[in-house]
C-alpha atoms as a PDB file:
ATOM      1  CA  UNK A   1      -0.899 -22.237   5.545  1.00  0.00           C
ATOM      2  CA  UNK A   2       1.856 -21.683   8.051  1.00  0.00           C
ATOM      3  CA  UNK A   3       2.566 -18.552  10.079  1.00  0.00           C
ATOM      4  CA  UNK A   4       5.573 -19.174   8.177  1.00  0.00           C
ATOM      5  CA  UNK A   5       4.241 -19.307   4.456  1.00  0.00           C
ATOM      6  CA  UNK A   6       1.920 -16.909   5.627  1.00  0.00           C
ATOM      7  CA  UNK A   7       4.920 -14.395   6.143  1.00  0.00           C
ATOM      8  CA  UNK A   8       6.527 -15.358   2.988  1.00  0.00           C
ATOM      9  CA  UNK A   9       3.891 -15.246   1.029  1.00  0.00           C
ATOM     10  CA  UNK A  10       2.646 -11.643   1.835  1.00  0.00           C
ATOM     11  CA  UNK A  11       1.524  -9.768  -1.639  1.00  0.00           C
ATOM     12  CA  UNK A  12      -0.010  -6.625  -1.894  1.00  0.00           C
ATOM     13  CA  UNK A  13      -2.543  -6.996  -4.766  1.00  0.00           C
ATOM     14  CA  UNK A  14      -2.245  -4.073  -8.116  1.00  0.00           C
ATOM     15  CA  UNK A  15      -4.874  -5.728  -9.677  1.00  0.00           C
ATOM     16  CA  UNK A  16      -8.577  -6.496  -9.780  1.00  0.00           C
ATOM     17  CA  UNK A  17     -10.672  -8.569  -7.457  1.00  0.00           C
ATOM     18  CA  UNK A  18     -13.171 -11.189  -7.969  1.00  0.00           C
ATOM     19  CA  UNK A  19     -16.548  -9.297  -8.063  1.00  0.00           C
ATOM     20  CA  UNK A  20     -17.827 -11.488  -5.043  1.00  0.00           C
ATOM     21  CA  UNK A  21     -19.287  -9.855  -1.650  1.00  0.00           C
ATOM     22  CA  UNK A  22     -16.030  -9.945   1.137  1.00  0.00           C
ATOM     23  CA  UNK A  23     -18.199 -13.177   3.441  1.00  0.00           C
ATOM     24  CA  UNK A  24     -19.328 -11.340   6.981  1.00  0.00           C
ATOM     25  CA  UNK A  25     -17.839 -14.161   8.724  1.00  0.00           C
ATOM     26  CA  UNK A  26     -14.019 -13.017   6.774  1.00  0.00           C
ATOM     27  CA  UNK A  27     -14.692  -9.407   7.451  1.00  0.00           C
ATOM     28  CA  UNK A  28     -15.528 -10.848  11.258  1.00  0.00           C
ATOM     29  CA  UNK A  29     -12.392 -12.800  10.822  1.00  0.00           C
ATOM     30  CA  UNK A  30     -10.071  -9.959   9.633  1.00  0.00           C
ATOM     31  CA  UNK A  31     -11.151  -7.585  12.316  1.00  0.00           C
ATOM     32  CA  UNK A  32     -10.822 -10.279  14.986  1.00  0.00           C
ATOM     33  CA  UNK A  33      -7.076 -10.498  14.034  1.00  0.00           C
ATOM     34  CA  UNK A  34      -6.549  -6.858  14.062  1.00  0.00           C
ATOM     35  CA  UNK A  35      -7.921  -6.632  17.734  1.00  0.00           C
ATOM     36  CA  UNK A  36      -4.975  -9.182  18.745  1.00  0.00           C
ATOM     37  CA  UNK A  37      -2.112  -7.127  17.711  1.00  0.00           C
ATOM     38  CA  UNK A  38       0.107  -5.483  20.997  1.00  0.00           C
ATOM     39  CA  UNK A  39      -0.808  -2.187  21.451  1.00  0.00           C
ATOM     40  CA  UNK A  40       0.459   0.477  24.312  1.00  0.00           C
ATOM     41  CA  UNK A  41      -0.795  -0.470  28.046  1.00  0.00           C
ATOM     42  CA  UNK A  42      -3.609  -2.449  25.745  1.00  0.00           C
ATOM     43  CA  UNK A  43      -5.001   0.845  24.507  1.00  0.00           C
ATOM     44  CA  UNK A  44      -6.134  -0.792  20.901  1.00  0.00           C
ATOM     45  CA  UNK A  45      -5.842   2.790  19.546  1.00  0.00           C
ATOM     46  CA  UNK A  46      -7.181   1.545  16.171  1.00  0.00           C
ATOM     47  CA  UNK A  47     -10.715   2.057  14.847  1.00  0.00           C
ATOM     48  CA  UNK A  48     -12.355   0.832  11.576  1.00  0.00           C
ATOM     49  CA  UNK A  49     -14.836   1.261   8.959  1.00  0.00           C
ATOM     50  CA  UNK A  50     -15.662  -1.380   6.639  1.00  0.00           C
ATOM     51  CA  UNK A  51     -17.670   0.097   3.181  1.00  0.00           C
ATOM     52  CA  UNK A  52     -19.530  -2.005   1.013  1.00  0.00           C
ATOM     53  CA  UNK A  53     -21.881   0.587  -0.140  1.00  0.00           C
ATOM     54  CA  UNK A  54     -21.813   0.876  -3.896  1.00  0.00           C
ATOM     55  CA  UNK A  55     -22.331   4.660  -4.018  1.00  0.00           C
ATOM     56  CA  UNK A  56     -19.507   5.419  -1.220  1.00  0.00           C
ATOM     57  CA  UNK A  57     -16.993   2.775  -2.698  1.00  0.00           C
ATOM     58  CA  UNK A  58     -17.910   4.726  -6.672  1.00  0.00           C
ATOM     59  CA  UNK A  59     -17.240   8.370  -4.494  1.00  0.00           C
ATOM     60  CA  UNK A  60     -14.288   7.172  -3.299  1.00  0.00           C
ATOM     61  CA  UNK A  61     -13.107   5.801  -6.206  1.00  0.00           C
ATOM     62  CA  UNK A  62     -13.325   8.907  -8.280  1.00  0.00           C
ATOM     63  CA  UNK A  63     -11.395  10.944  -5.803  1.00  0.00           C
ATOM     64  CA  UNK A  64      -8.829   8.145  -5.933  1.00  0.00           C
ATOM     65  CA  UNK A  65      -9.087   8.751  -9.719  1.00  0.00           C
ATOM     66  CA  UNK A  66      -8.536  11.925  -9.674  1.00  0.00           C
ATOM     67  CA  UNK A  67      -5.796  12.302  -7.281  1.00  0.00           C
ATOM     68  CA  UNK A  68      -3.720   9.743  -9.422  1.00  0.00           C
ATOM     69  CA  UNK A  69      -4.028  11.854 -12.330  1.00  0.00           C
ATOM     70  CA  UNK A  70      -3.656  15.511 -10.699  1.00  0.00           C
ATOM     71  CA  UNK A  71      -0.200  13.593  -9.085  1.00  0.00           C
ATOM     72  CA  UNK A  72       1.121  12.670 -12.609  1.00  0.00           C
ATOM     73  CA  UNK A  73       0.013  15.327 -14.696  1.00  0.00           C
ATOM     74  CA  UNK A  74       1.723  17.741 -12.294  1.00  0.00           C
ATOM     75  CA  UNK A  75       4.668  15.589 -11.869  1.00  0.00           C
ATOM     76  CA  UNK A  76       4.648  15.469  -7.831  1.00  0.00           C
ATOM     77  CA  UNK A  77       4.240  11.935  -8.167  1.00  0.00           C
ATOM     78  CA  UNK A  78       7.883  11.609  -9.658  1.00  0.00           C
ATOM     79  CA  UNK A  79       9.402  13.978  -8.067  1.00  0.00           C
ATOM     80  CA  UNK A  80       8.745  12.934  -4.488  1.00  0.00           C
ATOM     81  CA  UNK A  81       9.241   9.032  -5.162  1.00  0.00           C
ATOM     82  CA  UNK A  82      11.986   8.865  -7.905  1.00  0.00           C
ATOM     83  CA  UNK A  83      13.990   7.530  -5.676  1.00  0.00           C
ATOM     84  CA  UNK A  84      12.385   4.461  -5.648  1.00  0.00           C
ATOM     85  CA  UNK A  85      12.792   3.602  -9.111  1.00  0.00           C
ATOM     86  CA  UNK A  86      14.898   0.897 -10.466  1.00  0.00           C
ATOM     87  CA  UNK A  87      15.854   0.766 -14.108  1.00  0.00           C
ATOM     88  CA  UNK A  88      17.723  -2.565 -14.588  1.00  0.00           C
ATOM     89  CA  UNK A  89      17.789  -5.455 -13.035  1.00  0.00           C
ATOM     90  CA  UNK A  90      21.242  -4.895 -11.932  1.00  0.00           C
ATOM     91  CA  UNK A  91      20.584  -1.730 -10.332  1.00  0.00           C
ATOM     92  CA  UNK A  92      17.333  -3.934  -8.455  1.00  0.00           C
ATOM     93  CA  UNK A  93      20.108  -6.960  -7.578  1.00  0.00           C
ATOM     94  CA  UNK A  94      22.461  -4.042  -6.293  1.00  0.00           C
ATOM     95  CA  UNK A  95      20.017  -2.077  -4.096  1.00  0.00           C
ATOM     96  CA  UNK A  96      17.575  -4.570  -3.391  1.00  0.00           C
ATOM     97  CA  UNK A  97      14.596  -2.245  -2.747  1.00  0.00           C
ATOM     98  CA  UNK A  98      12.270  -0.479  -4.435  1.00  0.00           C
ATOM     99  CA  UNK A  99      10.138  -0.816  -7.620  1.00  0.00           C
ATOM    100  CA  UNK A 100      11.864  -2.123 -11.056  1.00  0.00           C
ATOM    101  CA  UNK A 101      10.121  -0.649 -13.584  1.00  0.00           C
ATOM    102  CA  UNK A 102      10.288  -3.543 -16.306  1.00  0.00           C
ATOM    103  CA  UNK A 103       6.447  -2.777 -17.196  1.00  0.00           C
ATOM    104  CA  UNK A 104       5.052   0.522 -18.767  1.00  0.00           C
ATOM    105  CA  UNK A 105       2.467   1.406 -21.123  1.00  0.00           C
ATOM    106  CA  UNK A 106       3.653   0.492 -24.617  1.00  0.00           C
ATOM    107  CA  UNK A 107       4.192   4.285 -25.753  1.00  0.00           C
ATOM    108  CA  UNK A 108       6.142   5.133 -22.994  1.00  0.00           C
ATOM    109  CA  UNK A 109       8.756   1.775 -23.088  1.00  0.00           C
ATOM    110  CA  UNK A 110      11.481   3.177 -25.691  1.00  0.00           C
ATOM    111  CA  UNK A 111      11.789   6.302 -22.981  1.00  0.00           C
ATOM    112  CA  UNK A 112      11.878   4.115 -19.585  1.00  0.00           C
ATOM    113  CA  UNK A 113      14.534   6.289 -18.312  1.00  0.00           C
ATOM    114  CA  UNK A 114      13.186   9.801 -19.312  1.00  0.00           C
ATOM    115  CA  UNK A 115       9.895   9.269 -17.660  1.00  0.00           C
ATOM    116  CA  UNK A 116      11.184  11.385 -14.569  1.00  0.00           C
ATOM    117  CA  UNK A 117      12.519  14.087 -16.504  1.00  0.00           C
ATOM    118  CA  UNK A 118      11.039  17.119 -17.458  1.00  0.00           C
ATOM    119  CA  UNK A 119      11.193  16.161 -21.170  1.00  0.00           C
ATOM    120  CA  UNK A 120       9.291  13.096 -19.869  1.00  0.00           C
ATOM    121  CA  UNK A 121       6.929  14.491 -18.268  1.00  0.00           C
ATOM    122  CA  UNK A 122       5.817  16.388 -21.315  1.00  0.00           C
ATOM    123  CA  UNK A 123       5.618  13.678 -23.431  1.00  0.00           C
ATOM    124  CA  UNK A 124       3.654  11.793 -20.671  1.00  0.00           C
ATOM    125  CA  UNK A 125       0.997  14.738 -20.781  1.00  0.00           C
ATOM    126  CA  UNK A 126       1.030  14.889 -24.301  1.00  0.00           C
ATOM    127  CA  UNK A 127       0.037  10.727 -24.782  1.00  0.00           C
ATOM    128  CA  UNK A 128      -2.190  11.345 -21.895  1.00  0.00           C
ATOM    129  CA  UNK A 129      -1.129   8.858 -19.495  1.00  0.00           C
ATOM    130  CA  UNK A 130      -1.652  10.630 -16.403  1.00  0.00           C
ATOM    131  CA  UNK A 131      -5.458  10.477 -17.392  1.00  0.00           C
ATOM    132  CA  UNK A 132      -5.261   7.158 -18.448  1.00  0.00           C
ATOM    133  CA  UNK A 133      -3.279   5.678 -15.033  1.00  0.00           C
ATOM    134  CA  UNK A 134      -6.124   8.028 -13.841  1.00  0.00           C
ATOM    135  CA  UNK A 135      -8.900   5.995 -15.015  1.00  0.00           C
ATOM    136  CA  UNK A 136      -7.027   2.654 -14.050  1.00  0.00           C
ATOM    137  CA  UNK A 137      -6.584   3.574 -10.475  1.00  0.00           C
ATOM    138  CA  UNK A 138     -10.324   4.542 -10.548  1.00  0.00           C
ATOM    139  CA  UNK A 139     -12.022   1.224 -12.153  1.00  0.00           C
ATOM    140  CA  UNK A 140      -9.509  -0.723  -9.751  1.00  0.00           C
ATOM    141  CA  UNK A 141     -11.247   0.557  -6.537  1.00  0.00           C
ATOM    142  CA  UNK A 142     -14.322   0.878  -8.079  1.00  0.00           C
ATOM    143  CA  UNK A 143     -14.340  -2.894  -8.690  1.00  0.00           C
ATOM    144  CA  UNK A 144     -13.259  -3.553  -5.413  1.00  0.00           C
ATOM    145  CA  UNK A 145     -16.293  -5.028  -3.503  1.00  0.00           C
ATOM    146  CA  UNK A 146     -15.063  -4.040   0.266  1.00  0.00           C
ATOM    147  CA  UNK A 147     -13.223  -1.148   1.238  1.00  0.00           C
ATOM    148  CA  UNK A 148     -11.619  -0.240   4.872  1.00  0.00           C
ATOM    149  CA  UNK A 149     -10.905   2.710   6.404  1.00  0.00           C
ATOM    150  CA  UNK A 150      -8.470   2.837   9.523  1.00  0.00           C
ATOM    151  CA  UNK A 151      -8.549   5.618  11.757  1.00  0.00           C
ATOM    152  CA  UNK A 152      -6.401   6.009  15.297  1.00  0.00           C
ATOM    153  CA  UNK A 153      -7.973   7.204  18.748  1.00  0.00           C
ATOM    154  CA  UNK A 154      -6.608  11.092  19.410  1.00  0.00           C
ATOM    155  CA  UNK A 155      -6.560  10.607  22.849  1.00  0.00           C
ATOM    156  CA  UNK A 156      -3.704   8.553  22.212  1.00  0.00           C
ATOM    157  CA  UNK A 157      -2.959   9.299  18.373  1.00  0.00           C
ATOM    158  CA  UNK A 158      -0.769  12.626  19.704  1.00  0.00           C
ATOM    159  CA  UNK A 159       1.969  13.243  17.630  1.00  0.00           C
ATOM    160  CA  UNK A 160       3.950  15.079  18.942  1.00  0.00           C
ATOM    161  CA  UNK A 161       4.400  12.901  22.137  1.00  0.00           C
ATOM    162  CA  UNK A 162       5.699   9.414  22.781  1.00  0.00           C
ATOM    163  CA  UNK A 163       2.089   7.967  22.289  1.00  0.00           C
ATOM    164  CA  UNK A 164       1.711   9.406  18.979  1.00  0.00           C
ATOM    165  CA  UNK A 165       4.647   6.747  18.207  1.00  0.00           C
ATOM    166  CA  UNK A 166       2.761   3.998  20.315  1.00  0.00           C
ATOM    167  CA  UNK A 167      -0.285   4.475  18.701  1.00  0.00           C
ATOM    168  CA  UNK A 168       1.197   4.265  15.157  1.00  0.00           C
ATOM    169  CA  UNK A 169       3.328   1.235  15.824  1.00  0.00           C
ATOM    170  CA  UNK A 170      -0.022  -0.565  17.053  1.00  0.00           C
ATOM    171  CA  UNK A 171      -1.445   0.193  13.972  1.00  0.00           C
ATOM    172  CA  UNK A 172       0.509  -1.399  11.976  1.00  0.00           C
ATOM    173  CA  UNK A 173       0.790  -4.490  14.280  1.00  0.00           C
ATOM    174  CA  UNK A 174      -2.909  -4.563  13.725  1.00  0.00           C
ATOM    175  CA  UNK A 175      -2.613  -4.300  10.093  1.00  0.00           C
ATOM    176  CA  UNK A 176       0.105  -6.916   9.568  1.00  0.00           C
ATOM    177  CA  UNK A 177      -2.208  -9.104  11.517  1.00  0.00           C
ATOM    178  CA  UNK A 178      -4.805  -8.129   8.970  1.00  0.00           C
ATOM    179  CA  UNK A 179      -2.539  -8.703   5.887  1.00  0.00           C
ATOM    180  CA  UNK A 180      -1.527 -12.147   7.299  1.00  0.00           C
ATOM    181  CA  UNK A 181      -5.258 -13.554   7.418  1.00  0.00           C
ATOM    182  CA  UNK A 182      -6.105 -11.804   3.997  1.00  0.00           C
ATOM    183  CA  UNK A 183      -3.433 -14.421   2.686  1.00  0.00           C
ATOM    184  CA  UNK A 184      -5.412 -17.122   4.557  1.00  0.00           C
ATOM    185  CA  UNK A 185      -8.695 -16.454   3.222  1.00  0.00           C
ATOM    186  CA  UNK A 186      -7.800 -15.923  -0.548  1.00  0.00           C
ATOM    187  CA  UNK A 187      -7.644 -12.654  -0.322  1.00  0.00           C
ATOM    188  CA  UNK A 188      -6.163  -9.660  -1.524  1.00  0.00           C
ATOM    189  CA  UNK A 189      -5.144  -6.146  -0.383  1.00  0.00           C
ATOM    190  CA  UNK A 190      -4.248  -2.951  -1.239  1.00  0.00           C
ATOM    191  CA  UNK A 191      -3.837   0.188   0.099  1.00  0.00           C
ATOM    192  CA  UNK A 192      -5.533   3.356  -1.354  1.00  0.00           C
ATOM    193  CA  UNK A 193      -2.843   5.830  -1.044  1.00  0.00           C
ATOM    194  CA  UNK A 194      -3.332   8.847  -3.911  1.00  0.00           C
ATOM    195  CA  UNK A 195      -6.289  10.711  -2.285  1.00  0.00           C
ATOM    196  CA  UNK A 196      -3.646  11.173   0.637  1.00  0.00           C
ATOM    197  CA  UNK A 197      -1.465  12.998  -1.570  1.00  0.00           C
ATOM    198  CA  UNK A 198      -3.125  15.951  -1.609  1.00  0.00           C
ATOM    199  CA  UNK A 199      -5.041  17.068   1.055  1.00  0.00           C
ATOM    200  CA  UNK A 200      -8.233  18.743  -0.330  1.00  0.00           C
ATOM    201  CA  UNK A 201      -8.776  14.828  -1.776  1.00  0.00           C
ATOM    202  CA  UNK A 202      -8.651  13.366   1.427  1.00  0.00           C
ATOM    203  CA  UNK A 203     -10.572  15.646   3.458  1.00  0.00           C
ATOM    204  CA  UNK A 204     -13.378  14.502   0.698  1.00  0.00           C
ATOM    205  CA  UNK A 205     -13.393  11.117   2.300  1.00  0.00           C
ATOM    206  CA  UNK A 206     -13.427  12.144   5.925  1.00  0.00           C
ATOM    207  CA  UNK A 207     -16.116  13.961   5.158  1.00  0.00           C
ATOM    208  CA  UNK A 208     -17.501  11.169   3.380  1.00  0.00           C
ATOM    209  CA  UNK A 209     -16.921   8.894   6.378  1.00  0.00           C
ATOM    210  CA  UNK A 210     -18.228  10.827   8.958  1.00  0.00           C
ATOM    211  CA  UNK A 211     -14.984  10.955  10.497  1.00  0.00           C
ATOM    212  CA  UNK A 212     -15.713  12.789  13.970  1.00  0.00           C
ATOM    213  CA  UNK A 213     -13.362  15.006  15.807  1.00  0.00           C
ATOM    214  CA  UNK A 214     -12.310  12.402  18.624  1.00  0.00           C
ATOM    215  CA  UNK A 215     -10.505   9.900  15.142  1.00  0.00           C
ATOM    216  CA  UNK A 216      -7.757  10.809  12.620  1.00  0.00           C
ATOM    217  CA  UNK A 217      -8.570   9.010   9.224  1.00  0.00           C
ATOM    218  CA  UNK A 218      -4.890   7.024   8.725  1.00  0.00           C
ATOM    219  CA  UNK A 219      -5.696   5.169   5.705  1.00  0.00           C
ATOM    220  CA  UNK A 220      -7.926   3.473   3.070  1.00  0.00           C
ATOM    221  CA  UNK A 221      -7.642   0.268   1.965  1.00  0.00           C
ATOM    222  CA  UNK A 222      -9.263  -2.265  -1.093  1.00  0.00           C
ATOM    223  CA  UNK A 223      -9.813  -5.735  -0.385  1.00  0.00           C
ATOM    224  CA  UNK A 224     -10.994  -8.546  -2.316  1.00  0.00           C
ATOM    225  CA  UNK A 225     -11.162 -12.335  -3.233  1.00  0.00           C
ATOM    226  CA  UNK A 226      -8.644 -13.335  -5.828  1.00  0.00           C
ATOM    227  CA  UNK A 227      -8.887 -14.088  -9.274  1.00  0.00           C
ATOM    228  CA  UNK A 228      -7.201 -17.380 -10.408  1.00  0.00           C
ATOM    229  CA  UNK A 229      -5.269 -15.550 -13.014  1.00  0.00           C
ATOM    230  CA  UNK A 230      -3.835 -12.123 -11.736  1.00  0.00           C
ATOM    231  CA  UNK A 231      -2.948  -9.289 -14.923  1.00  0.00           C
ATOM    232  CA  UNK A 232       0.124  -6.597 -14.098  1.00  0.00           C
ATOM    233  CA  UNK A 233      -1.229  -3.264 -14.139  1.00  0.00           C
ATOM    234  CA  UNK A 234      -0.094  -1.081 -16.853  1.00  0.00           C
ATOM    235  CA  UNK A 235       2.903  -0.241 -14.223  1.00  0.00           C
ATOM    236  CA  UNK A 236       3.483  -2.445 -11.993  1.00  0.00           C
ATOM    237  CA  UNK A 237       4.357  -1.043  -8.432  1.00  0.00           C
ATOM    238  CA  UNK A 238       5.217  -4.294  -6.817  1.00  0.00           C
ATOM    239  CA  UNK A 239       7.951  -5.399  -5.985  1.00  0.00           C
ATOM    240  CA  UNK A 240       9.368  -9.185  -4.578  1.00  0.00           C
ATOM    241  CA  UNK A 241      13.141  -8.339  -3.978  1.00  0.00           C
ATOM    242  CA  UNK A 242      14.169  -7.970  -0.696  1.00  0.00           C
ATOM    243  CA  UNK A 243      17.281  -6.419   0.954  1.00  0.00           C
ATOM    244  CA  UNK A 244      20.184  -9.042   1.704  1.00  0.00           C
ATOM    245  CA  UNK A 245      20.574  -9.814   5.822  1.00  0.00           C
ATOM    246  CA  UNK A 246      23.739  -8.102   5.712  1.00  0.00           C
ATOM    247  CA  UNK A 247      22.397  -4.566   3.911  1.00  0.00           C
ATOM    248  CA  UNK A 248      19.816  -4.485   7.625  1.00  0.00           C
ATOM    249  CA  UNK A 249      21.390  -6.619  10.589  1.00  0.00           C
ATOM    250  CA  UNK A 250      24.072  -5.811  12.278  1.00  0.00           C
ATOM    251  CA  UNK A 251      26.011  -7.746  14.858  1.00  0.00           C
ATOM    252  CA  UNK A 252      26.315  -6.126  18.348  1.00  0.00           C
ATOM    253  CA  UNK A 253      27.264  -2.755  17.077  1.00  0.00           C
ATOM    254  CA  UNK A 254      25.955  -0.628  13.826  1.00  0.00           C
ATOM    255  CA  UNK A 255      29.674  -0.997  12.681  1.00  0.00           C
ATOM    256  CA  UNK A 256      29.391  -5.367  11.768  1.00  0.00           C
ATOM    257  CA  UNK A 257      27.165  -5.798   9.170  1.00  0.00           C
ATOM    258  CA  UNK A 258      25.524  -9.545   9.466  1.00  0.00           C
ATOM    259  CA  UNK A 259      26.536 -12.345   7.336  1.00  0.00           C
ATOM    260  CA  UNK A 260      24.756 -12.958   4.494  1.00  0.00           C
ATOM    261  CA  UNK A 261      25.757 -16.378   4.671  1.00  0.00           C
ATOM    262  CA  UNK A 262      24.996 -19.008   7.979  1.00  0.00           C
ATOM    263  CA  UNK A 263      27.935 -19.242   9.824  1.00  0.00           C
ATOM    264  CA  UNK A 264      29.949 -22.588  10.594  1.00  0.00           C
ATOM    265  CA  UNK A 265      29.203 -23.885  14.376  1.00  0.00           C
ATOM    266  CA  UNK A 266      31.830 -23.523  16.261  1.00  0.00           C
ATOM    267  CA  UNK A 267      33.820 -26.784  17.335  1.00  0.00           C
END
């Protein structure tokens, strides 16, 4: 594979994994990419801990669980990512971004564009969805057979100050890197995001992980080998579009939107 393909070909993964141990010599692999990323004066800010445990990957899981459905059933979910939501694929060919919701739970289809309204909401409760989505988000970690946890340095995590910044932008050079060789190796990857939705949840796993004073837990990811044939979730929260060059780049100034289109040389 390219660096190009590689690129390309990014995915994160919404569904299962291949029950099969993560090798040591791809876990080796995945953290010696993440230590090549560009970081601040070379401060490599970014710390990790990869779980494989059974018990702490099941713990985990459940609080991922159970953050998913508390964030449904109480409708913060919707109401702080509606935004996101496409309806139509013209609306997704307009915009460009964000998720199109083309796949729901068959109960919920017929009211695809209700699901963010009160009305919705109720009717949501009522077929118990957020339970179910729930239980999905719970069995998908819980099958996952490695785990990550990325934490940043406070000495130079701050913030509130210009290295705060630094220290974040690292990060996710490092993780990129990371996301680029989990393509390589057959991989997949997905980050664990619910339990930081409420904060109760994720102060569980910190103090799960030991997480010391000196580290700020950042994230959690899932990652896995991949199963030749992949099922969508019961929704789907991927998405391949991508904005058009001339809805991002400009030309010189903010005011000339790019080209969408290559340009003819000039003669």
């Amino acid at each position: 594979m390219t660096l190009e393909e590689a690129i390309l070909n990014r995915r994160t993964t919404n569904g299962p994994f291949r029950p099969d141990p993560v090798r040591p010599e791809h876990q080796r692999r995945l953290m010696e990419a993440a230590a090549h990323a560009p970081s601040h004066f070379n401060s490599q800010p970014w710390r990790f801990v990869l779980i494989e445990r059974r018990e702490t990957i099941a713990r985990i899981a459940r609080i991922a669980g159970a953050s998913m459905t508390r964030l449904i059933e109480g409708g913060i979910f919707f109401e702080r990512y509606r935004r996101y939501f496409r309806f139509s694929q013209e609306e997704m060919d307009a915009r460009r971004d964000g998720i199109f919701i083309d796949h729901l739970p068959a109960p919920l289809r017929p009211f695809t564009r209700q699901i963010f309204s009160d009305a919705g909401l109720a009717l949501m409760r009522r077929l118990g969805v957020p339970a179910r989505l729930g239980r999905d988000n719970e069995a998908l970690v819980r099958s996952s057979p490695l785990l990550m946890a990325v934490l940043l340095d406070r000495a130079e995590y701050r913030p509130q100050q210009l290295s705060g910044f630094y220290s974040v932008f690292g990060m996710g050079a490092a993780m990129e890197n990371i996301w680029l060789t989990v393509g390589e190796l057959g991989m997949g990857i997905q980050f664990v995001s619910t339990p930081m939705e409420i904060p109760e949840y994720w102060a569980e796993i910190q103090a799960l992980l030991e997480v010391p004073e000196d580290l700020e837990l950042m994230a959690v990811y899932r990652l896995g080998y991949l199963p030749e044939e992949q099922r969508r979730p019961s929704i789907d929260w991927s998405s391949r579009e991508r904005k058009r060059l001339s809805q991002y780049v400009f030309r010189e100034t903010c005011c000339t939107p790019e080209s969408d289109t290559l340009a003819e040389p000039t003669r």
